[in-house]
C-alpha atoms as a PDB file:
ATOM      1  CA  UNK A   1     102.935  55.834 102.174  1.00  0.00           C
ATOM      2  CA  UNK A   2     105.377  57.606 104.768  1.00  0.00           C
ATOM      3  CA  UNK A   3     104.532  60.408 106.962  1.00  0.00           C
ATOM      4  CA  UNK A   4     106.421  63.578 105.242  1.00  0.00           C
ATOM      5  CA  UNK A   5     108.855  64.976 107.128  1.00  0.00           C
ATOM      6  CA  UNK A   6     108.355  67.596 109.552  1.00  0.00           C
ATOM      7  CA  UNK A   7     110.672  70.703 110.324  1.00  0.00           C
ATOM      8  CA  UNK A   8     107.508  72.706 111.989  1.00  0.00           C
ATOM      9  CA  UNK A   9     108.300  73.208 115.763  1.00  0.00           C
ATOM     10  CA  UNK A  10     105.948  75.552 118.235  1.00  0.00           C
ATOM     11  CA  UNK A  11     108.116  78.327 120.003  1.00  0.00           C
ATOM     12  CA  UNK A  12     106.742  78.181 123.741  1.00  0.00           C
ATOM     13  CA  UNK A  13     107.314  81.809 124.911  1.00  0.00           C
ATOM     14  CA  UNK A  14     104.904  84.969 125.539  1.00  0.00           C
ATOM     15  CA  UNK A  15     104.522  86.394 121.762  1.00  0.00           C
ATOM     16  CA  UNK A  16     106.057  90.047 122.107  1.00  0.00           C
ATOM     17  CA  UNK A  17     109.493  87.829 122.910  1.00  0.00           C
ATOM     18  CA  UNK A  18     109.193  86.150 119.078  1.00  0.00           C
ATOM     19  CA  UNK A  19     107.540  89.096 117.225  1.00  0.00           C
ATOM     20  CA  UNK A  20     109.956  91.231 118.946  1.00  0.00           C
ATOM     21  CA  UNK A  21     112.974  89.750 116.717  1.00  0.00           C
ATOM     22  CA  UNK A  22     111.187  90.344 113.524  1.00  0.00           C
ATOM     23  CA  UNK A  23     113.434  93.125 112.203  1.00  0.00           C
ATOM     24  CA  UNK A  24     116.775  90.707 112.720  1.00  0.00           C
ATOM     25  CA  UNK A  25     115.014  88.444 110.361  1.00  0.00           C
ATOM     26  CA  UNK A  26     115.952  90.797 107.170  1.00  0.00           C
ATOM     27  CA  UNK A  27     113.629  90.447 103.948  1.00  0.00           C
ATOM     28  CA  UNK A  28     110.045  88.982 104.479  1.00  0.00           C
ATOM     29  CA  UNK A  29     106.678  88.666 102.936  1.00  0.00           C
ATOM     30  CA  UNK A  30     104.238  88.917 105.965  1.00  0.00           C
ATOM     31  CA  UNK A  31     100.930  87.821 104.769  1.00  0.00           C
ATOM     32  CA  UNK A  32      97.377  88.273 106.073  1.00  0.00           C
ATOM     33  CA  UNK A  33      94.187  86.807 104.740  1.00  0.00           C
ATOM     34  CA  UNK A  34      91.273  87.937 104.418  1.00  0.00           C
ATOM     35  CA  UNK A  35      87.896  85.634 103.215  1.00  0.00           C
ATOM     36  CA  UNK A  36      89.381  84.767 100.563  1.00  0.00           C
ATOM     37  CA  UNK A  37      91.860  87.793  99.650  1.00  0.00           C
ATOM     38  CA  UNK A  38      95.564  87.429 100.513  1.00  0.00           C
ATOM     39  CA  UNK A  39      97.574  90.970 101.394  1.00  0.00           C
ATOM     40  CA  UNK A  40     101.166  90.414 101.584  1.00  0.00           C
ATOM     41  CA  UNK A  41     104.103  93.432 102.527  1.00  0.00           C
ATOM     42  CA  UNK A  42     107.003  92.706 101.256  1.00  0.00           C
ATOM     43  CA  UNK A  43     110.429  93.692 102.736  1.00  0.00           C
ATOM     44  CA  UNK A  44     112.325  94.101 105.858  1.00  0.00           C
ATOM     45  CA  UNK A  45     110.619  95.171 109.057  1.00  0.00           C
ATOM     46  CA  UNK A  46     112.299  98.128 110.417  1.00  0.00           C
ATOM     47  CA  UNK A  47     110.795  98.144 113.737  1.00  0.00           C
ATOM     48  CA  UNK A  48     108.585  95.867 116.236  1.00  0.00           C
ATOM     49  CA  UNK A  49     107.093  98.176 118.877  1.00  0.00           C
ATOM     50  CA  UNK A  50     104.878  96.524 122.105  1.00  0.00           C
ATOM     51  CA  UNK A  51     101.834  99.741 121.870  1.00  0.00           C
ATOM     52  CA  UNK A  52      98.234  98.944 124.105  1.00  0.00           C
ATOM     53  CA  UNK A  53      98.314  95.163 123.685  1.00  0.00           C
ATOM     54  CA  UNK A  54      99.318  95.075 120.183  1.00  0.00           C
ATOM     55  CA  UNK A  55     102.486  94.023 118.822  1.00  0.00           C
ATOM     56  CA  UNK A  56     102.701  96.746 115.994  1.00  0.00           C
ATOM     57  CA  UNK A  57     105.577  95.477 112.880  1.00  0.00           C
ATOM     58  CA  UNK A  58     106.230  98.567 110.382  1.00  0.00           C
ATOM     59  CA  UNK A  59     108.093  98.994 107.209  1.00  0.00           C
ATOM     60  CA  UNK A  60     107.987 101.691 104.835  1.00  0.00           C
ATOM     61  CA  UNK A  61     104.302 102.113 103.108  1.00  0.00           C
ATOM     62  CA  UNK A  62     103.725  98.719 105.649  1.00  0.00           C
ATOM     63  CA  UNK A  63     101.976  98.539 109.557  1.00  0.00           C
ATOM     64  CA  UNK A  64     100.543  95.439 111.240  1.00  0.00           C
ATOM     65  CA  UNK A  65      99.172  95.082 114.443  1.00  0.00           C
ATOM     66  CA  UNK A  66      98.956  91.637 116.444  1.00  0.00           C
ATOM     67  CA  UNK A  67      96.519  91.630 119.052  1.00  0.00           C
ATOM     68  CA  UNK A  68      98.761  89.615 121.767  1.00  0.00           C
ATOM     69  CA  UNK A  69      95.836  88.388 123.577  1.00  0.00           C
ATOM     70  CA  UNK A  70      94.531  86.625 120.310  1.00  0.00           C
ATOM     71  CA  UNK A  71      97.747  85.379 119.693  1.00  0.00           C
ATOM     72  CA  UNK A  72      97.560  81.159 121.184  1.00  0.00           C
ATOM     73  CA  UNK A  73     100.779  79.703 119.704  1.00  0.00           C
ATOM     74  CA  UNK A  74     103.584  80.639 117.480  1.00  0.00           C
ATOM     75  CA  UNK A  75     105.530  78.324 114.972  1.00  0.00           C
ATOM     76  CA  UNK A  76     108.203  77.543 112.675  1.00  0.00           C
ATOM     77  CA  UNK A  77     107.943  75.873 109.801  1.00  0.00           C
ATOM     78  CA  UNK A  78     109.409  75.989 105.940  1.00  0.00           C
ATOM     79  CA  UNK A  79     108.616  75.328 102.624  1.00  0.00           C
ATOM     80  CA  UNK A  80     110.957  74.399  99.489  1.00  0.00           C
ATOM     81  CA  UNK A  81     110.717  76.675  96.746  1.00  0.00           C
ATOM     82  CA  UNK A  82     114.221  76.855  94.835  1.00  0.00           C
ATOM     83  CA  UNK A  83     115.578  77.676  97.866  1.00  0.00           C
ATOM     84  CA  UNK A  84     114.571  76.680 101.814  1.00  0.00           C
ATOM     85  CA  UNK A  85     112.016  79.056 103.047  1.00  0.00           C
ATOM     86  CA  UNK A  86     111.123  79.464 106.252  1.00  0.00           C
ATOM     87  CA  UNK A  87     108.262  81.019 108.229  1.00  0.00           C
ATOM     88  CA  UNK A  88     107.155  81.934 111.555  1.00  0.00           C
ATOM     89  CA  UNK A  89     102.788  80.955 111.461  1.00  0.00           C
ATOM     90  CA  UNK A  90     100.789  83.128 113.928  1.00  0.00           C
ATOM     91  CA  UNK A  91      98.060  80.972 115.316  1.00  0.00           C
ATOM     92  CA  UNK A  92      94.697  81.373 117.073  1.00  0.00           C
ATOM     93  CA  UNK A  93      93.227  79.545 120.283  1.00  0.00           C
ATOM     94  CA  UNK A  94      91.419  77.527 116.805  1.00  0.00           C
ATOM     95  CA  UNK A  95      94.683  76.642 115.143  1.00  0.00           C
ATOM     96  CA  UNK A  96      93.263  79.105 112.589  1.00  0.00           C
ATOM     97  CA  UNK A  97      96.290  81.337 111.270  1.00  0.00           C
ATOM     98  CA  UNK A  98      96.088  84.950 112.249  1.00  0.00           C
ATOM     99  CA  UNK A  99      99.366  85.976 110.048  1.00  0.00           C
ATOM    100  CA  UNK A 100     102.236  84.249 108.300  1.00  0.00           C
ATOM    101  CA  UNK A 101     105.765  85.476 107.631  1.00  0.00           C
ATOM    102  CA  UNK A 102     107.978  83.971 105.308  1.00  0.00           C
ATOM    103  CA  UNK A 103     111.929  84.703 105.435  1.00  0.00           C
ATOM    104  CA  UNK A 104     113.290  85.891 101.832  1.00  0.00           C
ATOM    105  CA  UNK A 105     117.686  85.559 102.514  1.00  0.00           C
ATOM    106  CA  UNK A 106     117.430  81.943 103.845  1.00  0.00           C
ATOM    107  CA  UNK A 107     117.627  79.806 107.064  1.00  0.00           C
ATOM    108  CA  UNK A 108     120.540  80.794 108.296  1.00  0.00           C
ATOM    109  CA  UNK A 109     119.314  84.290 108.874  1.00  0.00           C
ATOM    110  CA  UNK A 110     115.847  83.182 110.043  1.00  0.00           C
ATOM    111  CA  UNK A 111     117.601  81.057 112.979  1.00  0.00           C
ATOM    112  CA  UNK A 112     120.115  83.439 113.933  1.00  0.00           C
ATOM    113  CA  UNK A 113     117.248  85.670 114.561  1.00  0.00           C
ATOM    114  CA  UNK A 114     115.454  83.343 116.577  1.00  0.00           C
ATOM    115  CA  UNK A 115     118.411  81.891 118.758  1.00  0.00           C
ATOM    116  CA  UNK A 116     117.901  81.049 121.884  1.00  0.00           C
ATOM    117  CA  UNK A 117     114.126  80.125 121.614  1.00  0.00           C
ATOM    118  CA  UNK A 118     113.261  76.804 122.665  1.00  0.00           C
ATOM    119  CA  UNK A 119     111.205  74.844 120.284  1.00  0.00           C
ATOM    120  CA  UNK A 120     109.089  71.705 120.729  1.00  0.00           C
ATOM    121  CA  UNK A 121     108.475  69.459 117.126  1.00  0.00           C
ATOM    122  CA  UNK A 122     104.735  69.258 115.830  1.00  0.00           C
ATOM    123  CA  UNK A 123     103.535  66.991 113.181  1.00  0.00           C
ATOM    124  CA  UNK A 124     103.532  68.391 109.633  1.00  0.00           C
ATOM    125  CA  UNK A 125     100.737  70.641 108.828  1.00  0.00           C
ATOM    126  CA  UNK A 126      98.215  69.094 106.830  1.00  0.00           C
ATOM    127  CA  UNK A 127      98.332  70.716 103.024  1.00  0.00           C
ATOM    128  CA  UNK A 128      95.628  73.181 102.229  1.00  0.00           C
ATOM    129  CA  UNK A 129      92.890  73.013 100.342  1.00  0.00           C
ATOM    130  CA  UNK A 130      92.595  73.858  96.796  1.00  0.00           C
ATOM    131  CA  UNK A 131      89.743  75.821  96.022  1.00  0.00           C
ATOM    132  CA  UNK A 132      87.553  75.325  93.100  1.00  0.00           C
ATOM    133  CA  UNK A 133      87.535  78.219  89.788  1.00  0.00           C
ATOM    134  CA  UNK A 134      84.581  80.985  89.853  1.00  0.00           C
ATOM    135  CA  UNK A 135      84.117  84.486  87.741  1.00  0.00           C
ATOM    136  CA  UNK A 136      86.625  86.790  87.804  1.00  0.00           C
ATOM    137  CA  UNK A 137      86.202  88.854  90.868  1.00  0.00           C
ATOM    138  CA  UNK A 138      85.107  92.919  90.961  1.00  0.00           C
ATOM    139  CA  UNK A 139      88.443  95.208  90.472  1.00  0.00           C
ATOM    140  CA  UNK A 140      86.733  98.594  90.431  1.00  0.00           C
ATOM    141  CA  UNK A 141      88.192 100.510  92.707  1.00  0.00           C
ATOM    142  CA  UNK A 142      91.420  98.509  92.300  1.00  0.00           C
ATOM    143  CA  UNK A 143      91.607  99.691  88.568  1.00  0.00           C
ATOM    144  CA  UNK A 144      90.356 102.798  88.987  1.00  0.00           C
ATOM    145  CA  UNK A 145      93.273 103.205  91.531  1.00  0.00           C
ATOM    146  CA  UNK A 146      95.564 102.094  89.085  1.00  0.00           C
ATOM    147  CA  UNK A 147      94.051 104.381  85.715  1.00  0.00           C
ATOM    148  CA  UNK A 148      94.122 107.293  88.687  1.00  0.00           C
ATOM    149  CA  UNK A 149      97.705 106.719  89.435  1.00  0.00           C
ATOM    150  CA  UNK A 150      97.128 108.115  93.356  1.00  0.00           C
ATOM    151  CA  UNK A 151      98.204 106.794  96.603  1.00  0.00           C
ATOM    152  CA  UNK A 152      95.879 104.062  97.989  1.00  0.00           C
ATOM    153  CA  UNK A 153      95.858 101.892 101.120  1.00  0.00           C
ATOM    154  CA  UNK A 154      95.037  98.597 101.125  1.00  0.00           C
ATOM    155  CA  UNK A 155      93.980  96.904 104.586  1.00  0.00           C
ATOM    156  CA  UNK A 156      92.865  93.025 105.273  1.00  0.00           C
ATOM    157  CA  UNK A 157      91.343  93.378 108.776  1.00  0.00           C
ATOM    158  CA  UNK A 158      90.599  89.857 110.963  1.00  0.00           C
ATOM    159  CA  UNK A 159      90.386  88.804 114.573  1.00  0.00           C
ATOM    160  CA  UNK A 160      93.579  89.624 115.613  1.00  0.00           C
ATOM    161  CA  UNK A 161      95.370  91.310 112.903  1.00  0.00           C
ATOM    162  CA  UNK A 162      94.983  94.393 110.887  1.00  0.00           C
ATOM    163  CA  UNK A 163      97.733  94.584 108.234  1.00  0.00           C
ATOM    164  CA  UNK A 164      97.924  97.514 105.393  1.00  0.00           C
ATOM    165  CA  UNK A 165      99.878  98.707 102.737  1.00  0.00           C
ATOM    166  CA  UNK A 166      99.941 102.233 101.084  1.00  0.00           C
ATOM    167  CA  UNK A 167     101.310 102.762  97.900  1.00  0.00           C
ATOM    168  CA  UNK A 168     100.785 103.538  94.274  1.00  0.00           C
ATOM    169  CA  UNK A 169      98.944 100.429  92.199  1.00  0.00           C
ATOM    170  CA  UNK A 170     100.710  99.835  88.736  1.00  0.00           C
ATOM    171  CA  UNK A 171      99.621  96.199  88.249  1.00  0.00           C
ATOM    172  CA  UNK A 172      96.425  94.872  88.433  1.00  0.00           C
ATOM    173  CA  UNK A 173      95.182  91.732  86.278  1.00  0.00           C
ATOM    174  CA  UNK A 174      93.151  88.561  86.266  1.00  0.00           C
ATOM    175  CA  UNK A 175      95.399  85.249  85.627  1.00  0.00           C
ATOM    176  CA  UNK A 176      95.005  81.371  86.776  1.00  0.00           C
ATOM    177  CA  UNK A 177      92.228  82.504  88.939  1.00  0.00           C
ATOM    178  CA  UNK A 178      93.490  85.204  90.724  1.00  0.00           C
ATOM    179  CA  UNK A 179      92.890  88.915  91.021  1.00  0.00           C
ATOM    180  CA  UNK A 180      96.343  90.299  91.779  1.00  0.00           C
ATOM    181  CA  UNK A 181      98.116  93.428  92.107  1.00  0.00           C
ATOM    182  CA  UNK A 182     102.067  92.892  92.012  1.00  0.00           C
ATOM    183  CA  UNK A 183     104.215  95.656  93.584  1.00  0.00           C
ATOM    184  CA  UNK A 184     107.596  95.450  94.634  1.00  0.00           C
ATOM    185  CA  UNK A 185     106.635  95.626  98.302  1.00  0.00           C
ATOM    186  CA  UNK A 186     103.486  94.297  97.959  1.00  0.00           C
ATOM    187  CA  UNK A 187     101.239  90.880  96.812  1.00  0.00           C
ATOM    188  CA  UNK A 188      97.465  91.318  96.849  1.00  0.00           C
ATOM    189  CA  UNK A 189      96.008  88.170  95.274  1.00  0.00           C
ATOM    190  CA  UNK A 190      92.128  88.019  95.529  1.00  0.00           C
ATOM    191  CA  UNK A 191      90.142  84.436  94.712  1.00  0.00           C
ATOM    192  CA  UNK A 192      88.578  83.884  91.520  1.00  0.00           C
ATOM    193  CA  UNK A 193      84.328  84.783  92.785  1.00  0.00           C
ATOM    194  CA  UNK A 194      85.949  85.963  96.118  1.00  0.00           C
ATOM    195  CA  UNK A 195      84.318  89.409  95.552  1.00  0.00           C
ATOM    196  CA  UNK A 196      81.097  90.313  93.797  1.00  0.00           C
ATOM    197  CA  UNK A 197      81.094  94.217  94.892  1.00  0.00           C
ATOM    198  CA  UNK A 198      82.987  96.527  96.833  1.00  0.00           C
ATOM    199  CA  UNK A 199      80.294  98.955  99.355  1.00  0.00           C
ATOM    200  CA  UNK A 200      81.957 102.904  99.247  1.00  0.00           C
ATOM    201  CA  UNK A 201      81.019 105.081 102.094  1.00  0.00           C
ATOM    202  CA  UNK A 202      82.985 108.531 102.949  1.00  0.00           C
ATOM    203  CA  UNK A 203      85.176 108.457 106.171  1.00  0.00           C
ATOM    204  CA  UNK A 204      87.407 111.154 107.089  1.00  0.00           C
ATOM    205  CA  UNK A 205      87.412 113.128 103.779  1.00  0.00           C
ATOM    206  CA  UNK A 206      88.795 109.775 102.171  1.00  0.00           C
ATOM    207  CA  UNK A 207      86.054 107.173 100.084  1.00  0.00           C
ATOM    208  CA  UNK A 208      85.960 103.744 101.454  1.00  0.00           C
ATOM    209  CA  UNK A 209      85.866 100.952  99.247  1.00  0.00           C
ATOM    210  CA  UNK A 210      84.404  97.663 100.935  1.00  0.00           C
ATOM    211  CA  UNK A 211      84.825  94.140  99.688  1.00  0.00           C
ATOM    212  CA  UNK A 212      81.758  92.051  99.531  1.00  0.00           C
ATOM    213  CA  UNK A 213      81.150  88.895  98.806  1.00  0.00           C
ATOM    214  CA  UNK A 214      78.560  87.013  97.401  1.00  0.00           C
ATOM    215  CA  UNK A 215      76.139  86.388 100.071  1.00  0.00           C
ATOM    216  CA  UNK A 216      76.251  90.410 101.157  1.00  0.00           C
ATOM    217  CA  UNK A 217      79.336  90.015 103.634  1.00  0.00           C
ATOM    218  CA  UNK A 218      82.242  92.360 103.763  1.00  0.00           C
ATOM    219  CA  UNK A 219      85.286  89.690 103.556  1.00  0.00           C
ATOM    220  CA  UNK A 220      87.566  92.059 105.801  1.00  0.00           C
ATOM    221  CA  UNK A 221      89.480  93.817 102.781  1.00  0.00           C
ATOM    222  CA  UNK A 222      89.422  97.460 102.032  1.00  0.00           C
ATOM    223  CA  UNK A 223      90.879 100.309  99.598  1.00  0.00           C
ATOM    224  CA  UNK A 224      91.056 103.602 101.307  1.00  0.00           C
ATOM    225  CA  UNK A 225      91.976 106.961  98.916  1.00  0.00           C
ATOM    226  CA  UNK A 226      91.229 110.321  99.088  1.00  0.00           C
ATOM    227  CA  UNK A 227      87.656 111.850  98.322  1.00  0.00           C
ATOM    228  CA  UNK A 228      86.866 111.976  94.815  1.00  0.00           C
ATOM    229  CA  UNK A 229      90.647 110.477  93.332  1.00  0.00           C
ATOM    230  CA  UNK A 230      88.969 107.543  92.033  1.00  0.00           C
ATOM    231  CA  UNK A 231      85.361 108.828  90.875  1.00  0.00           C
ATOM    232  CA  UNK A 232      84.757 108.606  87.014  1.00  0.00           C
END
């Protein structure tokens, strides 16, 4: 069997100087996950602003902030769907990823954006593991959100990253394994047993909803509304 071929390549410059060309990179699904949750905006970023040691990306009803100092390496890399997609892969000092973002109009765009940057070929990445089925994970507040029809934010917080989305849920429904809620600007796709519970608490005059897993843990996800729009 033959090694696959590789088209991933490490971009060996400070962070702020890739993340800062985000916006020229036109539509993009910038993903962040969570234990075992996957938040995705979808959509161009209209700005990428350098604020207390964050590198901050917004588009509208979309923010993520990138720590810089957690930030070890940055990459390129691309996947064939029915077109060529390319990403940029946001990597810890652990090789763990903090963030992905995956160009939506093609590679032409993507490298125009990125011209300039010297890159340095890695070895393929290995392919990721498939994870097993379990129960349908807990949607309450998610379909209460949806039933109530009011704006929501949904936030995947990790080391490095917090990433959020606020918007009005319309889809929410249990297929192949997955939780999801489909938006035009926005993924959320939750493993089958991922969540068991979600912990509320009241912060701010808005109820926080808390997902937990099954050992007790938050897993880093969260659905923030306003005080009372979700109860019944």
């Amino acid at each position: 069997m033959t090694d696959p071929v590789s088209h991933r390549q490490a971009l060996a410059v400070e962070p702020f100087a890739v993340l800062s060309r985000v916006p020229a990179i036109g539509n993009l699904i910038l993903g962040v996950r969570a234990d075992g949750a996957l938040l995705e905006g979808i959509g161009a970023i209209e700005t990428a602003t350098l604020e207390d040691g964050f590198a901050v990306l917004r588009g509208p009803g979309r923010e993520t902030r990138l720590e810089l100092a957690a930030i070890a390496q940055i990459v390129t890399d691309q996947m064939v769907m029915k077109n060529v997609l390319p990403f940029l892969e946001i990597l810890d000092s652990q090789g763990n990823t903090i963030a992905k973002l995956t160009a939506l109009d093609g590679l032409e765009g993507f490298d125009a954006a990125l011209d300039g940057l010297a890159r340095t070929p890695l070895d393929a990445a290995p392919a990721a593991a498939r994870p097993g089925p379990g129960d349908e994970p807990a949607d309450g507040p998610l379909k209460a959100a949806e039933a109530a029809g009011k704006p929501v934010t949904l936030q995947a917080v990790k080391t490095g990253v917090v990433h959020r989305w606020t918007g009005t849920l319309t889809s929410v429904s249990f297929s192949h394994g997955f939780l999801n809620a489909m938006q035009p600007d926005m993924h959320l796709h939750i493993r089958a047993g991922a969540i068991t519970a979600w912990n509320r608490e009241s912060v701010d005059g808005s109820d926080v909803f808390s997902a937990i897993d099954g050992a007790g843990k938050a897993i880093g996800l969260t659905l923030t509304a306003e005080a009372g729009a979700l109860a019944g």
